[in-house]
Protein backbone atom coordinates (compact mmCIF):
# COMPACT_ATOMS: atom_id res chain seq x y z
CA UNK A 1 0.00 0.00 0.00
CA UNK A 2 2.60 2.19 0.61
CA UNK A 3 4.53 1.63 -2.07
CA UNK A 4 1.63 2.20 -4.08
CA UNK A 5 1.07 5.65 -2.55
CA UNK A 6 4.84 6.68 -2.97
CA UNK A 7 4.46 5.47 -6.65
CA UNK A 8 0.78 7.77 -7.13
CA UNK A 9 3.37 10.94 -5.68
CA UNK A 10 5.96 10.29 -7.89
CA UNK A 11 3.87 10.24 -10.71
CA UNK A 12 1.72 13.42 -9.79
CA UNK A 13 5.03 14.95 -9.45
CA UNK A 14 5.94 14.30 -12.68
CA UNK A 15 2.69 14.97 -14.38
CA UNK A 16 2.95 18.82 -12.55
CA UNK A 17 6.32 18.99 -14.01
CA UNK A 18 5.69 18.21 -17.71
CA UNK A 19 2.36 20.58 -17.12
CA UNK A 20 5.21 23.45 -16.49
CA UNK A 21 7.13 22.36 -19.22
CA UNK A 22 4.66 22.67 -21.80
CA UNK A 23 3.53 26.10 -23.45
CA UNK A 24 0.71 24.88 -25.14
CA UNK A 25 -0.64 23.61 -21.37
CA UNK A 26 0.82 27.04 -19.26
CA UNK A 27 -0.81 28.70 -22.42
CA UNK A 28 -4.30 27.04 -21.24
CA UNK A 29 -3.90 27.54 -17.90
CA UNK A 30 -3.52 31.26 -18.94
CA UNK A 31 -6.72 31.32 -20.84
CA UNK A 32 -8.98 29.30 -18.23
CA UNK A 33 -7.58 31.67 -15.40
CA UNK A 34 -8.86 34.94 -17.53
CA UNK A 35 -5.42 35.94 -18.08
CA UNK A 36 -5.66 36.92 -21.90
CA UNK A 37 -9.23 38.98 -20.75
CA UNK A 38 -6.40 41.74 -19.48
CA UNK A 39 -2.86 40.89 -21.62
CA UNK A 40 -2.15 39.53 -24.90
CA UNK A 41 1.41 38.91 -26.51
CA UNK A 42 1.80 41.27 -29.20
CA UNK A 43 -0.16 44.72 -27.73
CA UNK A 44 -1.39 46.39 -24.13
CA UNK A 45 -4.89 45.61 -23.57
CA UNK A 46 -6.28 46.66 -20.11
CA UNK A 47 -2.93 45.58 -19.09
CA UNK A 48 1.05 45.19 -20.58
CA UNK A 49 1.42 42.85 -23.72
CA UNK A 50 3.59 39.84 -22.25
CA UNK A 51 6.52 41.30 -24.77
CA UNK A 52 6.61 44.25 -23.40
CA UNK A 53 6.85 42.53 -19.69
CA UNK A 54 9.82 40.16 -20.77
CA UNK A 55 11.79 42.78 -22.31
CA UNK A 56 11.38 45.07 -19.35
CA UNK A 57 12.55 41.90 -16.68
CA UNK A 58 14.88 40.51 -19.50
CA UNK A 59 18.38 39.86 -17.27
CA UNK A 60 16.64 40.22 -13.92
CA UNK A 61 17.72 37.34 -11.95
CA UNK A 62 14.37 38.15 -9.14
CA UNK A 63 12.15 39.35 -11.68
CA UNK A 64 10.27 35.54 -11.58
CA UNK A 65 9.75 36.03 -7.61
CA UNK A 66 8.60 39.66 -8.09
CA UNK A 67 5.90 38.86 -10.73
CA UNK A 68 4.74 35.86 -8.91
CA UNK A 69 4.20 37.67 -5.87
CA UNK A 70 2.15 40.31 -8.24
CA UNK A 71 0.36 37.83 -9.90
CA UNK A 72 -0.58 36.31 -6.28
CA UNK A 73 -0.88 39.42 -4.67
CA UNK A 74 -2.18 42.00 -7.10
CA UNK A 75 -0.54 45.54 -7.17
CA UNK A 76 -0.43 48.83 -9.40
CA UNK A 77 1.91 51.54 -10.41
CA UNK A 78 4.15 49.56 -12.64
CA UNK A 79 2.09 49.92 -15.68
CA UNK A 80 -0.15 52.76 -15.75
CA UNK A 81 -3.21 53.47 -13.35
CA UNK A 82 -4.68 49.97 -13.71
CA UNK A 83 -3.24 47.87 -11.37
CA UNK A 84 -2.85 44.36 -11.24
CA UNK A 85 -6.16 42.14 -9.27
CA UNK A 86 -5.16 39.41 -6.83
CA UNK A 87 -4.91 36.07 -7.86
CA UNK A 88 -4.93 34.36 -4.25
CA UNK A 89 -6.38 30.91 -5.19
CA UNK A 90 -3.38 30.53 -8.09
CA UNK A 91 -1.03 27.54 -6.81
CA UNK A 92 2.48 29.05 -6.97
CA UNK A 93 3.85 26.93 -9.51
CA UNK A 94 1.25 27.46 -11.59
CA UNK A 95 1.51 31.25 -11.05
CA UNK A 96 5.55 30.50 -11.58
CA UNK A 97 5.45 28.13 -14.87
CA UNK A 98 2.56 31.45 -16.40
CA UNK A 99 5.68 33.72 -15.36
CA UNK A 100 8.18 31.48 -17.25
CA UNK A 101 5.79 31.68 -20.49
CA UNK A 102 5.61 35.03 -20.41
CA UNK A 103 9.14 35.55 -19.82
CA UNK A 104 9.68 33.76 -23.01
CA UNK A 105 8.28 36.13 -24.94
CA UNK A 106 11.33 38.86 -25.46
């Protein structure tokens, strides 16, 4: 039985893992969580096109721990007057493997 559990972990684990890996999934994620409602790639909607966030965190070795905590906890001022809503019930690594995709985009 407990083997059986340890083997069910392992392979959730990995499953999670590949799910961070993939754009095409992160890029689902994105749209189920209402992220393209406020940002697309190419041009500002309500808020920043995701090029215009990579190349301004391009080189920034904290910038994925700064926009997860923004993403998580909301914020403004970065941007424009719009700020940024709260995203509370986001699991980190799902808010971190959005972050990666975006940061992709340079």
């Amino acid at each position: 039985m407990k083997l059986r559990w340890m083997l069910s972990a392992a392979t959730l684990m990995l499953v999670g893992q590949a799910h961070a890996n993939d754009p095409k999934a992160v890029e689902a994620m994105m749209q189920k969580n209402g992220c393209f409602a406020c940002h697309s790639v190419e041009q500002k909607i309500i808020g920043p096109a995701y090029r215009d966030v990579a190349k301004r965190y391009a080189g920034q070795a904290d910038a994925p721990a700064k926009l997860v905590a923004k993403v998580k906890n909301g914020g403004g001022g970065v941007w424009g007057q719009m700020g940024m809503p709260p995203h509370p019930n986001l699991k980190d690594d799902d808010i971190r493997a959005m972050i990666d995709w975006v940061l992709d985009h340079k």
